[in-house]
Protein backbone atom coordinates (compact mmCIF):
# COMPACT_ATOMS: atom_id res chain seq x y z
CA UNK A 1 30.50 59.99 181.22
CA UNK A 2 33.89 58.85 181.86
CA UNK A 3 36.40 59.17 178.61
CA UNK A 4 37.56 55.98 177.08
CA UNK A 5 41.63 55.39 177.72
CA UNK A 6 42.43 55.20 174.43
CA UNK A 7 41.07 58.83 174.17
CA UNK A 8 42.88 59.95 176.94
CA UNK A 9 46.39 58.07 176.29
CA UNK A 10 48.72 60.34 174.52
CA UNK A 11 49.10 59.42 170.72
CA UNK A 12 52.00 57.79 169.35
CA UNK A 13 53.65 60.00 167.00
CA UNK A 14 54.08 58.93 163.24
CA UNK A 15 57.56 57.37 162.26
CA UNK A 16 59.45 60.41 161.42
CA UNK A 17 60.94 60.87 158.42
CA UNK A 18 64.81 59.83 157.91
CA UNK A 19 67.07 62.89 158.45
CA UNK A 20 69.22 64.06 155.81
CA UNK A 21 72.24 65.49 156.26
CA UNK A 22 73.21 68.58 154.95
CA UNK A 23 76.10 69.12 152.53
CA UNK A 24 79.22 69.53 153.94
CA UNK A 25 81.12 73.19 153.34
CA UNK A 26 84.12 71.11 152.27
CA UNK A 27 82.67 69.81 149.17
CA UNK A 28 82.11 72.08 145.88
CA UNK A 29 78.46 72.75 145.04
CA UNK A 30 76.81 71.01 142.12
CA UNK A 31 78.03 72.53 139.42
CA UNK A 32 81.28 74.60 139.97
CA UNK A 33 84.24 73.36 137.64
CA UNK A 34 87.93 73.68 138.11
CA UNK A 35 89.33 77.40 138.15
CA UNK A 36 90.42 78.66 134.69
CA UNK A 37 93.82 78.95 133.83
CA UNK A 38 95.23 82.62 133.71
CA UNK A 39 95.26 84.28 130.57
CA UNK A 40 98.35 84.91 128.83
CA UNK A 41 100.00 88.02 129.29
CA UNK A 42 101.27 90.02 125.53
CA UNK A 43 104.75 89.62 125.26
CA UNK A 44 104.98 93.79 123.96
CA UNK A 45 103.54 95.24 126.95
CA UNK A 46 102.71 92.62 129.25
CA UNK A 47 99.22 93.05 129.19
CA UNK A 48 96.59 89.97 129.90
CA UNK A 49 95.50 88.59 126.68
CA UNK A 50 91.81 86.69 126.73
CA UNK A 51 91.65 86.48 123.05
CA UNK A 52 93.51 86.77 120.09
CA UNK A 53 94.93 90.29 119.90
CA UNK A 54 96.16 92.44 123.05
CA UNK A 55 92.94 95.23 124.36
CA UNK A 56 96.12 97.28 125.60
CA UNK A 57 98.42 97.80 122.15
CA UNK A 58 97.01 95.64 119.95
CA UNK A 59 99.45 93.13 119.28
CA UNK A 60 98.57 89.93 118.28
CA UNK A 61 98.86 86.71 120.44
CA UNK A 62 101.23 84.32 118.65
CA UNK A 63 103.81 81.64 119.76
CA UNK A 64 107.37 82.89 119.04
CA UNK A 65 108.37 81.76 115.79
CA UNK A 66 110.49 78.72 115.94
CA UNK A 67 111.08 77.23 112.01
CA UNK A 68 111.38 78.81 108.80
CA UNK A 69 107.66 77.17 108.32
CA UNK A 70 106.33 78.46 111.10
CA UNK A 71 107.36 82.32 109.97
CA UNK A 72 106.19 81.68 106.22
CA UNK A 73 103.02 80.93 107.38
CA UNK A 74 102.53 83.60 109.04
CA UNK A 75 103.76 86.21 106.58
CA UNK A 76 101.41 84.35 104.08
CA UNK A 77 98.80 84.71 106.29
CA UNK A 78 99.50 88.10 107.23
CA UNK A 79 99.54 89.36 103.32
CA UNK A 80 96.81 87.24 101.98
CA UNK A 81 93.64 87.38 104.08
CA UNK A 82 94.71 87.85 107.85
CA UNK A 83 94.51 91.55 107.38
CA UNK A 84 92.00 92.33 104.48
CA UNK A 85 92.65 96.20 104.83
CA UNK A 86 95.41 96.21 102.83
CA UNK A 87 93.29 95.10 99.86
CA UNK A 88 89.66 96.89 100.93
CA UNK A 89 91.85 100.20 101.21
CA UNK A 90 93.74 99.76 97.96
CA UNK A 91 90.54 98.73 96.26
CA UNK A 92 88.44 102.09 97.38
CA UNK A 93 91.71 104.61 96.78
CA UNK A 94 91.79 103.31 92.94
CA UNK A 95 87.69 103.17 92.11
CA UNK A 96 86.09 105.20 94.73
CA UNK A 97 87.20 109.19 94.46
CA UNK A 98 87.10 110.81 97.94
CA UNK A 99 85.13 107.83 99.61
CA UNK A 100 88.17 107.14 102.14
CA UNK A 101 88.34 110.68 103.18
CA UNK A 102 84.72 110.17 103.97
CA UNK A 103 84.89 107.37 105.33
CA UNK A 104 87.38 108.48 107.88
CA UNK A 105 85.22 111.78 108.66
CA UNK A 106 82.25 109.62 109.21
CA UNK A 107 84.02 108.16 112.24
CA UNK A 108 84.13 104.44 109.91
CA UNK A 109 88.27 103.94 110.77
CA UNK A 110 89.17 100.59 111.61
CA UNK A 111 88.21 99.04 108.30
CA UNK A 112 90.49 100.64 106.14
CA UNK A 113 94.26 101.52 106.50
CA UNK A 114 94.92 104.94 108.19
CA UNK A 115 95.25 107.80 105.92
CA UNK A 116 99.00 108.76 107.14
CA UNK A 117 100.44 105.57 107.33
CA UNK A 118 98.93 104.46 103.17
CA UNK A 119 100.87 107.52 102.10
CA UNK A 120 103.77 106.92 103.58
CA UNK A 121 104.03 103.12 102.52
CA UNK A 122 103.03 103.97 99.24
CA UNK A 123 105.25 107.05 98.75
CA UNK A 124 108.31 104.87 99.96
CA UNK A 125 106.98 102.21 96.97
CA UNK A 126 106.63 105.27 94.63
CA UNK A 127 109.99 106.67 95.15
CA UNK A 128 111.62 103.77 95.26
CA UNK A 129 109.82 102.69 91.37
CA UNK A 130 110.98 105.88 90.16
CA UNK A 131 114.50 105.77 90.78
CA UNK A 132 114.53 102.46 89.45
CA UNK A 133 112.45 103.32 86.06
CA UNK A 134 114.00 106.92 85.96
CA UNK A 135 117.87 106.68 86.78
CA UNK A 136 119.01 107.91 83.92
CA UNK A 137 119.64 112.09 85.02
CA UNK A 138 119.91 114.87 82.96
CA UNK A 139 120.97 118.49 83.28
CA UNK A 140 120.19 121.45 81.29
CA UNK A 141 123.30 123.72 81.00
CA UNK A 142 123.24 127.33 79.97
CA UNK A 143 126.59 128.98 78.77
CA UNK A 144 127.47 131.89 80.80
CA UNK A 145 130.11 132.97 78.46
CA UNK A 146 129.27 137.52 77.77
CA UNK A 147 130.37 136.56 74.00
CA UNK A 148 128.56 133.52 73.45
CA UNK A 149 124.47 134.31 75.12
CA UNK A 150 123.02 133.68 71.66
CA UNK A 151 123.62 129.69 72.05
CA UNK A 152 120.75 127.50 72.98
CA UNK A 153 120.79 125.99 76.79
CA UNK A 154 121.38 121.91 75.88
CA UNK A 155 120.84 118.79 77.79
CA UNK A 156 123.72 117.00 78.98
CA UNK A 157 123.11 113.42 80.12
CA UNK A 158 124.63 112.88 83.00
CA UNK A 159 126.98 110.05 81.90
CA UNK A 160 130.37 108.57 83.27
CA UNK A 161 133.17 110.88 81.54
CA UNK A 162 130.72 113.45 80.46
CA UNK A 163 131.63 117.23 80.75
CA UNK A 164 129.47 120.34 82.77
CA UNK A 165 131.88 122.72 81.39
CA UNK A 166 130.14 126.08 80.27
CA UNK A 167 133.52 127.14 78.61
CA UNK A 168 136.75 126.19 76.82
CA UNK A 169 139.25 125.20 78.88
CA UNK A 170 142.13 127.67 78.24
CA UNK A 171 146.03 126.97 77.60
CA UNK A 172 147.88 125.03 80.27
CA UNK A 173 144.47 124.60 82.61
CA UNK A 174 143.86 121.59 84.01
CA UNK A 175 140.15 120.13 84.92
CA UNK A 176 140.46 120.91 88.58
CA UNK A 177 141.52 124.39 87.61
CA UNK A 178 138.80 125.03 84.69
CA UNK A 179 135.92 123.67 87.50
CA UNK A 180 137.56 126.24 90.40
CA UNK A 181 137.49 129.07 87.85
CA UNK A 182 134.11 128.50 86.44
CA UNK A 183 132.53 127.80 90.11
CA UNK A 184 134.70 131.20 91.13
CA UNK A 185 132.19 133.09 88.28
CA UNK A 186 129.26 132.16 90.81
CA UNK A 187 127.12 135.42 90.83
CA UNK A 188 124.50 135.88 93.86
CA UNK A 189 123.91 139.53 95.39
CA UNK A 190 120.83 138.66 97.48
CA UNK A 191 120.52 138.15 101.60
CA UNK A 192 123.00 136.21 103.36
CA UNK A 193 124.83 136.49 100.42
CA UNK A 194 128.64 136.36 102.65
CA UNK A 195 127.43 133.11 103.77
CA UNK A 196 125.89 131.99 100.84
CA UNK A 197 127.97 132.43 97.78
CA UNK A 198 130.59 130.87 99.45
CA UNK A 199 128.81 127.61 99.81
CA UNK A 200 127.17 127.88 96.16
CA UNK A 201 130.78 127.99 95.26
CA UNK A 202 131.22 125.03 97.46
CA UNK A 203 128.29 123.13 96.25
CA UNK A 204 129.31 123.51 92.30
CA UNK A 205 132.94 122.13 92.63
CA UNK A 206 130.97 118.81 94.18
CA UNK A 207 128.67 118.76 91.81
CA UNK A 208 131.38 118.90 89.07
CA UNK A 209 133.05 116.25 90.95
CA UNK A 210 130.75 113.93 90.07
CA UNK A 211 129.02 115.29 86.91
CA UNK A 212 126.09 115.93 89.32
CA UNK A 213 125.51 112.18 90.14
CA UNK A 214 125.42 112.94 93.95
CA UNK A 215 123.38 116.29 93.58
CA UNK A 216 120.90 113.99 91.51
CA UNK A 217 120.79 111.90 94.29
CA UNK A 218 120.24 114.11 97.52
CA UNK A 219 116.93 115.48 95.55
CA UNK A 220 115.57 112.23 95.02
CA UNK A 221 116.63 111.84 98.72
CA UNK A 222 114.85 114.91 99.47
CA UNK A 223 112.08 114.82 97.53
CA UNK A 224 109.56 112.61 100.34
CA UNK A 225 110.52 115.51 102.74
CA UNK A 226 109.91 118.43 100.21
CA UNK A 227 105.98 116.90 99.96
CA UNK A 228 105.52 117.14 103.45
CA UNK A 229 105.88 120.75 102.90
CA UNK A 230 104.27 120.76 99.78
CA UNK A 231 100.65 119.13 100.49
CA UNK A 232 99.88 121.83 103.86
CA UNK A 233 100.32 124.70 101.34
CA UNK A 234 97.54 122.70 99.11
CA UNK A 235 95.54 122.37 101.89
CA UNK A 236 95.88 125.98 103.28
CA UNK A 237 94.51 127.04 99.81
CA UNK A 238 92.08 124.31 99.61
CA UNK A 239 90.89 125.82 102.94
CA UNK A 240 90.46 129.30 101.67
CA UNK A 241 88.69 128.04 98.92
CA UNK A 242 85.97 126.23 100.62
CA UNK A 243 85.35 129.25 103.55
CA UNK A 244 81.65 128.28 103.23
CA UNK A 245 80.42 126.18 104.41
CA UNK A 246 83.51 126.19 106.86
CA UNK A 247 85.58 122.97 106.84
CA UNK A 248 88.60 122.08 108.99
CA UNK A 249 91.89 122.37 107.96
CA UNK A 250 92.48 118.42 108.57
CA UNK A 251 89.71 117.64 105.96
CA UNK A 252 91.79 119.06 103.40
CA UNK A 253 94.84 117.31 104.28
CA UNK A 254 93.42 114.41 104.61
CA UNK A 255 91.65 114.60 100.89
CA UNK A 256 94.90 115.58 99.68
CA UNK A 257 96.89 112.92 101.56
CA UNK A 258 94.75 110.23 100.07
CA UNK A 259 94.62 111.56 96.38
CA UNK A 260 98.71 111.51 96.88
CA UNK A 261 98.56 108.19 97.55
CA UNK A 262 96.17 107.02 94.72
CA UNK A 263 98.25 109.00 92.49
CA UNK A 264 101.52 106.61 94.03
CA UNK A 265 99.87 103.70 93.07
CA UNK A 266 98.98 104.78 89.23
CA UNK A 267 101.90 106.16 88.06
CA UNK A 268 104.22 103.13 88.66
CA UNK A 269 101.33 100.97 87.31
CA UNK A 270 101.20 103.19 84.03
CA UNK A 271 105.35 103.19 83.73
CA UNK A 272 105.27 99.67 83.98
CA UNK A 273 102.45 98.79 81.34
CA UNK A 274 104.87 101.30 78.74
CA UNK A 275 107.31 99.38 79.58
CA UNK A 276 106.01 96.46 78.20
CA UNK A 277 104.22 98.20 75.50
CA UNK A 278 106.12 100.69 74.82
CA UNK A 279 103.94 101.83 71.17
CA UNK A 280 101.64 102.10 73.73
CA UNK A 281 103.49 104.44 75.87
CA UNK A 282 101.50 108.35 74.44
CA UNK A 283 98.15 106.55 74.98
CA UNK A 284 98.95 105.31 78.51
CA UNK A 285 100.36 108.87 79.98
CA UNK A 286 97.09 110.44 78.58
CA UNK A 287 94.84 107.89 79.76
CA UNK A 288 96.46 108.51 83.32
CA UNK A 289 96.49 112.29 82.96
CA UNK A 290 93.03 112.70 82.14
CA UNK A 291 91.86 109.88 85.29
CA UNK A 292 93.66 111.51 87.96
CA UNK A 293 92.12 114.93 86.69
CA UNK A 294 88.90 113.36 86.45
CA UNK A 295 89.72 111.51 90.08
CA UNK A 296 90.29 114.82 91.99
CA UNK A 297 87.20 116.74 90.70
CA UNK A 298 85.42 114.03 91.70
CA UNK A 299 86.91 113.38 95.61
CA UNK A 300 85.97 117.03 96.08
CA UNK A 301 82.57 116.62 94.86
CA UNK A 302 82.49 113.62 96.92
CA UNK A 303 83.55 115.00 99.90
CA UNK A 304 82.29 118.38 99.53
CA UNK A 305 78.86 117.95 97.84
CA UNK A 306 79.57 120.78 96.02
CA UNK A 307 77.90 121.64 92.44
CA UNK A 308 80.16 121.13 89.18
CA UNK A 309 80.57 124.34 88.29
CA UNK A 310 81.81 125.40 91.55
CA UNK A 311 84.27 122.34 91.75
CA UNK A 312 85.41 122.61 88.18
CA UNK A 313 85.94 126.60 88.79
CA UNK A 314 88.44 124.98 92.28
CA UNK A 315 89.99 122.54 90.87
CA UNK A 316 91.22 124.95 88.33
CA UNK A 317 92.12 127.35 90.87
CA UNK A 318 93.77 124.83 92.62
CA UNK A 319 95.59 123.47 89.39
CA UNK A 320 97.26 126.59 89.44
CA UNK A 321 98.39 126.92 93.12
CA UNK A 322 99.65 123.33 92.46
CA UNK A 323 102.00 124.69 89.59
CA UNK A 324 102.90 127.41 91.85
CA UNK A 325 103.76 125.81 95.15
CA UNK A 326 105.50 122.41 92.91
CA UNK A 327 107.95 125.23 90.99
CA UNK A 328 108.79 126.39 94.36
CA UNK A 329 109.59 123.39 96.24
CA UNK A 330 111.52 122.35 93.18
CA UNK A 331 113.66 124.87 93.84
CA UNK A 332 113.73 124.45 97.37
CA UNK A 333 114.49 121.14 97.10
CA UNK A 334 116.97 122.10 94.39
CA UNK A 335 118.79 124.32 96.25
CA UNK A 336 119.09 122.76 99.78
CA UNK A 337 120.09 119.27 98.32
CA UNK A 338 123.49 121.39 96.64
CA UNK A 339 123.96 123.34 99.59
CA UNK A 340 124.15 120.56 101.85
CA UNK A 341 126.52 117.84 99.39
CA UNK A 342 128.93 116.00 101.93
């Protein structure tokens, strides 16, 4: 049987489908936006800046200040509620005993102020009230005189015109000559004494220069430095103390660093309330007294975890070494701010 041609014809192939083009590479795919600008660099080190403050030091991004507005805004800013620290840090050192040293141990830093940098602010603040509320100096002079030891050592404020003279001036002597002489009675037999009593000689025809005003002076100067000697002795003990369970040295200074500053804060608060209630004055000192005694025992019981007998029985201990070591640097401080009078 013979095949019909239409079976046998080759079959037309089905309209094909239109063709479409592919994209070209020169266009951008669906999608992709412009490039981003570069981020600014940190105008202290240099650094690329994607946000607000630099990843490298820190610094925050801001325009350079270019109107008296423009810079009290900022500083508003910057003391109000740009940098809550200030007041979060202030607020635990008054209420909460020992909780920033903890804090700090517990690796929870960057909340808070750091423990070095509070002192120092607030001992600069604390200085700087007490030589304002305090400049009125006084001296306590002893007679020297063989025929005259049974009179009482007196206070002599140290006033424009007044006198450190520990004996009458004799016939003919001038002030110059009575202040050479009585400096000349200088009496010091201990080491380095060839190289020493020479300069105490020195230091008291300065000091009676003045009437003491610049020896008053350099030991306010000094004092700041004296406490940086003063608080690793307290922590040295504080370390013996509290062998076991063993602690690091660091933990110590750091409580003590912190306590320093609370006490910074108090004191000028407490001179300036009995200054404006002066009737008031006894009750204020003992109310302060008796909260920074009450503020110590409990940082170390904070930090520590220590029972209260055992911290009572330390913080008496180191009441004591406190007395101790603050006599001493007194008269360190004493004695290197006359040596070294310009």
């Amino acid at each position: 049987m013979s095949t019909p041609a239409a079976a046998t014809a080759p079959v037309e192939a089905a309209e094909a489908p239109p063709v479409v083009a592919a994209p070209s590479t020169a266009q951008a795919p669906a999608g992709q936006t412009a490039a981003a600008p570069p981020a600014p660099l940190c105008d202290n080190c240099g650094a690329s800046v994607p946000g607000k403050y630099c990843g490298n030091c820190g610094q925050r991004l801001d325009p350079p200040v270019h109107s008296l507005g423009h810079f009290l805004t900022v500083a508003f800013e910057d003391v109000t509620h740009a940098d809550t620290r200030l007041w979060r840090t202030l607020r635990a050192l008054l209420f909460r005993p020992g909780f920033l040293t903890h804090e700090f141990l517990a690796g929870r830093r960057a909340r808070y102020l750091p423990p070095v940098r509070l002192y120092l602010v607030l001992s600069v603040v604390f200085f700087l009230c007490s030589s304002l509320s305090h400049s009125q100096a006084e001296l306590i002079q002893v007679s020297t005189s063989d025929d005259d030891l049974t009179k009482p050592a007196r206070i002599v404020p140290l006033k424009q015109g007044s006198s450190l003279a520990v004996s009458p001036a004799q016939p003919g002597e001038s002030k110059e000559q009575q202040a050479e002489r009585e400096c000349g009675m200088t009496y010091y037999n201990g080491p380095w004494a060839a190289t020493l009593k020479p300069a105490m000689e020195r230091a008291c025809l300065k000091i009676r220069a003045d009437n003491a005003r610049s020896l008053v002076a350099a030991f306010q100067h000094n004092l700041p430095r004296t406490m940086f000697l003063f608080l690793p002795l307290l922590a040295a003990i504080m370390m013996l103390s509290y062998w076991r369970p063993r602690h690091y040295y660091v933990e110590h200074l750091l409580l003590l660093l912190h306590n320093h500053a609370c006490v910074f804060v108090v004191l000028p608060l407490a001179w300036g309330l009995s200054a404006l209630v002066p009737r008031a004055a006894g009750g204020v000192n003992l109310a302060v007294f008796l909260y920074l005694v009450w503020y110590m025992y409990r940082s170390m019981r904070s930090v520590y975890g220590q029972g209260k007998g055992l911290t009572i029985a330390k913080l008496t201990a180191l009441s004591f070494f406190y007395f101790v070591f603050g006599m001493l640097m007194f008269v360190l401080n004493f004695a290197y701010s006359a040596l070294t009078l310009d």
